[in-house]
N, C-alpha and C. Protein backbone atom coordinates (compact mmCIF):
# COMPACT_ATOMS: atom_id res chain seq x y z
N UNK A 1 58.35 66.82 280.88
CA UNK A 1 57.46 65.77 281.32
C UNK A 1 58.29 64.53 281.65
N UNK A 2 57.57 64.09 282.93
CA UNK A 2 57.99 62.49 283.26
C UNK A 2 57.31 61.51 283.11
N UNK A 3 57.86 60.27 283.19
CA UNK A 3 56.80 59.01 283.14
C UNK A 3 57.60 58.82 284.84
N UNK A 4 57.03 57.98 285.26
CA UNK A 4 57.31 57.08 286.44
C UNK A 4 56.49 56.06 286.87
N UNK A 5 57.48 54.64 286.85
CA UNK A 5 56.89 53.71 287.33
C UNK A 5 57.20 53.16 289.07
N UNK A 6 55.81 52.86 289.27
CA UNK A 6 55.78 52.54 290.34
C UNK A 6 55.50 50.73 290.82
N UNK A 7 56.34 49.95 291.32
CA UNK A 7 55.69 48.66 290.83
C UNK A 7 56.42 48.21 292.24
N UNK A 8 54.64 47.39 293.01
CA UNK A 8 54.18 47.12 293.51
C UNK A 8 53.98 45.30 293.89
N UNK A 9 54.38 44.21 294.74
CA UNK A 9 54.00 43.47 295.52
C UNK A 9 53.15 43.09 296.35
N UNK A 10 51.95 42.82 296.60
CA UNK A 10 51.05 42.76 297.24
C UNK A 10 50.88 41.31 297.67
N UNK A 11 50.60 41.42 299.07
CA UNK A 11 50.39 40.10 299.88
C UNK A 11 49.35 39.43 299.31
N UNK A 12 49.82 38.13 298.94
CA UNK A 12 48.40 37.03 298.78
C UNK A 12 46.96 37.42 299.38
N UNK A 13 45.96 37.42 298.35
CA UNK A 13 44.68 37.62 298.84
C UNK A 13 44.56 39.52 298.92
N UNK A 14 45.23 40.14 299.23
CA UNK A 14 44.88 41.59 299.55
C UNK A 14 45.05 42.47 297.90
N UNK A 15 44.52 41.87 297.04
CA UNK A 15 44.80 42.35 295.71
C UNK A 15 43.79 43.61 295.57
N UNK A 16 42.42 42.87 296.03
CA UNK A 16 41.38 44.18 295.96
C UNK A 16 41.50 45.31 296.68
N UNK A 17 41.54 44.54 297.97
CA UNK A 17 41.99 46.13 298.66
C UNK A 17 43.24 47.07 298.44
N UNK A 18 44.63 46.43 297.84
CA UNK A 18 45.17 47.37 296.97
C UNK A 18 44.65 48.25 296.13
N UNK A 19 44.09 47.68 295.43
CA UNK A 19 43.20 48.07 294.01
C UNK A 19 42.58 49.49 294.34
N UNK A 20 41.63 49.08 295.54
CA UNK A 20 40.71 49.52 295.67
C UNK A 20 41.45 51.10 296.44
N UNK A 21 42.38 50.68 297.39
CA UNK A 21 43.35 51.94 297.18
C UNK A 21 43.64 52.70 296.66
N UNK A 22 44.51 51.93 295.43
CA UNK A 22 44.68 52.65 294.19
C UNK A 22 44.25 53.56 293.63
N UNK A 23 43.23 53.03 293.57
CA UNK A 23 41.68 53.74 292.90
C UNK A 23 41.84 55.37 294.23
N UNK A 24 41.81 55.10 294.67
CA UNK A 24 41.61 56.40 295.85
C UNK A 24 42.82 57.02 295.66
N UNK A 25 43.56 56.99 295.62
CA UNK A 25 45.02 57.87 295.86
C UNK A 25 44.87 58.46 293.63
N UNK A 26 44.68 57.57 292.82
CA UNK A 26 44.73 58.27 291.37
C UNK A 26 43.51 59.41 291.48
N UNK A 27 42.54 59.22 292.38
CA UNK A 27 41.48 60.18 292.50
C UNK A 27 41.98 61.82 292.98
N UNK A 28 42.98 61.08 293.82
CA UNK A 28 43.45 62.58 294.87
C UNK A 28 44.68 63.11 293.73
N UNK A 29 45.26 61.91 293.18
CA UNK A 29 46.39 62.94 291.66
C UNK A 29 45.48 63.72 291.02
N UNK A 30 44.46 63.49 290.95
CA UNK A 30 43.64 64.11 289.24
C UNK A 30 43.51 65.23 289.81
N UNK A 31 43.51 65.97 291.08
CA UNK A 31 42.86 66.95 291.50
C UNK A 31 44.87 67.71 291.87
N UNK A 32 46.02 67.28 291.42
CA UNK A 32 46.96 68.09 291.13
C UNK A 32 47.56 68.19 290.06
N UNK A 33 47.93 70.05 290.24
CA UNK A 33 47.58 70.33 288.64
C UNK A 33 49.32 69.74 288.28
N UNK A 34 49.95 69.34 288.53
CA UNK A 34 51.68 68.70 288.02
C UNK A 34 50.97 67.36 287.35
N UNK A 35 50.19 67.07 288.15
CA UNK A 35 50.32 65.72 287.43
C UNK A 35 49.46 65.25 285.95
N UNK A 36 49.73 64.25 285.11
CA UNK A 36 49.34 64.37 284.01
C UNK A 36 48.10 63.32 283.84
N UNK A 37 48.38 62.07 284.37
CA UNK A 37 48.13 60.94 284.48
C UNK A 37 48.35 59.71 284.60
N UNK A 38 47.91 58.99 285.28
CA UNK A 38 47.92 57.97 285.79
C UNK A 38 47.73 56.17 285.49
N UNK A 39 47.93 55.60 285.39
CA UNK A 39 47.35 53.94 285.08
C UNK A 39 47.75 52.74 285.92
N UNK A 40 47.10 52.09 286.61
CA UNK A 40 47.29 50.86 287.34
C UNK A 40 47.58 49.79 286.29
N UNK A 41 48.27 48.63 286.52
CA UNK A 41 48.50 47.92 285.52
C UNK A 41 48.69 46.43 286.54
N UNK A 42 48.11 45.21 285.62
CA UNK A 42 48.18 44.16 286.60
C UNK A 42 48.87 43.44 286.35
N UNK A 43 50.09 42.60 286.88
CA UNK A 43 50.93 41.33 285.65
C UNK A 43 49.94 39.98 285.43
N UNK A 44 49.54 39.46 284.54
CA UNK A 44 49.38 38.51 284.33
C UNK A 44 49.88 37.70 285.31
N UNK A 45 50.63 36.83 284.81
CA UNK A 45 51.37 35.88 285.44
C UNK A 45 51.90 36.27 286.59
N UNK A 46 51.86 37.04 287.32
CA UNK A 46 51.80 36.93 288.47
C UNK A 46 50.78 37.47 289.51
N UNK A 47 49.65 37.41 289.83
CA UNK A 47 48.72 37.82 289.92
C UNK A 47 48.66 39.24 291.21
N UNK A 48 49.72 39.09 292.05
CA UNK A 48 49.52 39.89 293.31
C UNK A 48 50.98 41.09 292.50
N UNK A 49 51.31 41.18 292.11
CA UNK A 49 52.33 42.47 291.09
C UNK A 49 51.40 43.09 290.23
N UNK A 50 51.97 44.62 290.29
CA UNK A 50 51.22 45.59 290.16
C UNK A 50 52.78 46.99 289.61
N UNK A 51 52.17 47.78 288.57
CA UNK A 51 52.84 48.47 288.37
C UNK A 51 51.84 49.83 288.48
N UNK A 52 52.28 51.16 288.74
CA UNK A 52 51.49 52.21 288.10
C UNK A 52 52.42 53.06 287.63
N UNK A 53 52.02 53.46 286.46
CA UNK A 53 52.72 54.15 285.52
C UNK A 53 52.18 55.91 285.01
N UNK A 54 52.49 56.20 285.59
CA UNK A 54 52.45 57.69 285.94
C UNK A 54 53.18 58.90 285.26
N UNK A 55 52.54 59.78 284.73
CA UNK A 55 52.90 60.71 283.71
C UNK A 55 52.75 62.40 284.90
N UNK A 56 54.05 63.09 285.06
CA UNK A 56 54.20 64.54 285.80
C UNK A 56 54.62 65.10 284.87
N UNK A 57 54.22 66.51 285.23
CA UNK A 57 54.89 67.95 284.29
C UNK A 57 56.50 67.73 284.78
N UNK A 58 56.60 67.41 285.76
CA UNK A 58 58.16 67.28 285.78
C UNK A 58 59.07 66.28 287.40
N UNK A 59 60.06 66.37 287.12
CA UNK A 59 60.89 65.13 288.05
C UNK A 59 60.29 66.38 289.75
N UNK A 60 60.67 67.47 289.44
CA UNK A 60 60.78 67.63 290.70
C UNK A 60 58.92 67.75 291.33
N UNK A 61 58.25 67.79 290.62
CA UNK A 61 57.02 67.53 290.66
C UNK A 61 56.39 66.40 291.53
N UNK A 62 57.26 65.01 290.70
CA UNK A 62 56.70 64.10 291.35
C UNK A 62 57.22 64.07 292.55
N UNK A 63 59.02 64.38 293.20
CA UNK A 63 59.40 64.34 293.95
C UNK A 63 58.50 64.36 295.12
N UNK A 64 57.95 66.04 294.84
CA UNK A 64 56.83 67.08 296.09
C UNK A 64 56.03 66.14 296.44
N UNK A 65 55.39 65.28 295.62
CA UNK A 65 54.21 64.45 296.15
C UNK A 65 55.19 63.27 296.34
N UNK A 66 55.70 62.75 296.08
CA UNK A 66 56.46 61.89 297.13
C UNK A 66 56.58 62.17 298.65
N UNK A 67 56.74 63.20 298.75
CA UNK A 67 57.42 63.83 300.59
C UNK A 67 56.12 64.32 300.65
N UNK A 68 54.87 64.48 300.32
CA UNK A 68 53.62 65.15 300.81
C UNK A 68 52.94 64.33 301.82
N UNK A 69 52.39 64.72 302.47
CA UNK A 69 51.83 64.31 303.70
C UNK A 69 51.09 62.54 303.34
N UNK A 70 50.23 62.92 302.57
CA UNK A 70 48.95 62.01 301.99
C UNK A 70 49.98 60.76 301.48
N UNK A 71 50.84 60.90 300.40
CA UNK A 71 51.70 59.66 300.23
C UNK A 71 52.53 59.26 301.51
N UNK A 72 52.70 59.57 302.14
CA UNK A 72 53.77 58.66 303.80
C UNK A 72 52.12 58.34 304.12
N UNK A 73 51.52 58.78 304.43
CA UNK A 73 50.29 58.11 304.83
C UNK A 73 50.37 56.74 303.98
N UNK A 74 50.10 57.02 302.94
CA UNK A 74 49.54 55.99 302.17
C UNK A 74 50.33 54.70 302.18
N UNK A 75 51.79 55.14 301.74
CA UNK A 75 52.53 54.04 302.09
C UNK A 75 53.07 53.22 303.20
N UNK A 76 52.50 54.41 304.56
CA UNK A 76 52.83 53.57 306.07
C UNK A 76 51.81 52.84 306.05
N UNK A 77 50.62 52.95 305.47
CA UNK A 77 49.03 51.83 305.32
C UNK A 77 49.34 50.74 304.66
N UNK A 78 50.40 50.77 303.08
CA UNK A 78 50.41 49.53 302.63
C UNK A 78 51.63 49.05 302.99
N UNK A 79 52.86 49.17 303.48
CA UNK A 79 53.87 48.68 304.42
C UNK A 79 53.11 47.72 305.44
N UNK A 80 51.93 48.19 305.89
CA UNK A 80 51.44 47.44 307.50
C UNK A 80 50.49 46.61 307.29
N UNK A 81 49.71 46.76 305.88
CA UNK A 81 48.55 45.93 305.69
C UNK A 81 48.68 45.24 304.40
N UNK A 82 49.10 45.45 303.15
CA UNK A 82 48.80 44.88 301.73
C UNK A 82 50.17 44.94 301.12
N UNK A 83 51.39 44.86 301.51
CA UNK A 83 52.41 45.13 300.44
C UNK A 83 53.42 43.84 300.88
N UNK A 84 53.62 43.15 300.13
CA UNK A 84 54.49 41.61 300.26
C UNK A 84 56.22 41.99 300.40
N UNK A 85 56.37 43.54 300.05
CA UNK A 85 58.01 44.17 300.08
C UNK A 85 57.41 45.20 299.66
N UNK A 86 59.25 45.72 299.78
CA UNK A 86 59.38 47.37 299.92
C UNK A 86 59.16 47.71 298.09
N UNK A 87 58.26 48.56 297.41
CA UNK A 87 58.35 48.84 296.41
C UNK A 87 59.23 49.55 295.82
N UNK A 88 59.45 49.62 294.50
CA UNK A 88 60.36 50.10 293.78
C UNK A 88 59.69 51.44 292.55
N UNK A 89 60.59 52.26 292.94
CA UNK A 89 60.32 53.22 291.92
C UNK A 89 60.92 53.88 290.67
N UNK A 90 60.54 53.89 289.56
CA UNK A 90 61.76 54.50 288.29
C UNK A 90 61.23 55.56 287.88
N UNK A 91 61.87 56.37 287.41
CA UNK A 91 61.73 57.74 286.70
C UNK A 91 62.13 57.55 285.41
N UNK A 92 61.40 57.68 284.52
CA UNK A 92 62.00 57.30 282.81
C UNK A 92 61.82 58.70 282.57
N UNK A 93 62.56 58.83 281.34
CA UNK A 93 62.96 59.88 280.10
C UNK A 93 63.49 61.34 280.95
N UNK A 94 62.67 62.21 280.24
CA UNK A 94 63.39 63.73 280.45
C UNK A 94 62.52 64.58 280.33
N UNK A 95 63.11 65.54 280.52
CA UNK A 95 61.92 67.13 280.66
C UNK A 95 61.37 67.36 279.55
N UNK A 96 61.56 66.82 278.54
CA UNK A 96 60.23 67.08 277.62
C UNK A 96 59.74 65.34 276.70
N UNK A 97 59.24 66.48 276.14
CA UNK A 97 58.50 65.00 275.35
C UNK A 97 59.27 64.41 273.97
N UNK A 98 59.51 62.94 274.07
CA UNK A 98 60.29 62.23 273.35
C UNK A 98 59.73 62.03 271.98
N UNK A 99 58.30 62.49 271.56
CA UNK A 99 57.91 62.55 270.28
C UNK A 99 58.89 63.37 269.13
């Protein structure tokens, strides 16, 4: 198992319609079976930063949906409409579980 964070910039004012994105693309994870789950997360103090923190059966897992059709979609949409920069992505821990 992986965690991966995904953390996010969003242009002044376009917070909801990120959101509201969001919300749509964690809908289309739940329905693959690699993935574990999902969470949007908002910073405080900075109001338009955004992380999602994301749990896969494994690295090369998340990879696949990285290069899948539906994510380049998704991210040529928030590149052109809602994203203030290029986001950043981390992969924490290792193939199994750190308990």
């Amino acid at each position: 198992m992986v965690t991966v964070g995904l953390y996010y910039d969003v242009i002044p004012g376009k917070e909801q319609t990120f959101e509201e994105a969001v919300d749509k693309v964690l809908g289309v994870l739940s329905q693959n079976p690699d993935h574990v789950k999902s969470y949007l997360y908002h910073r405080v103090s900075k109001p338009n930063s955004y992380a999602i923190i994301s749990e896969w059966s494994s690295k090369d897992s998340f990879s696949a949906f990285v290069q899948s059709d539906i994510f380049k979609q998704v991210t040529d949409w928030g590149k052109a409409e809602v994203l203030a920069r290029r986001p950043s992505h981390k992969v924490y821990g290792h193939e199994r579980d750190m308990n």
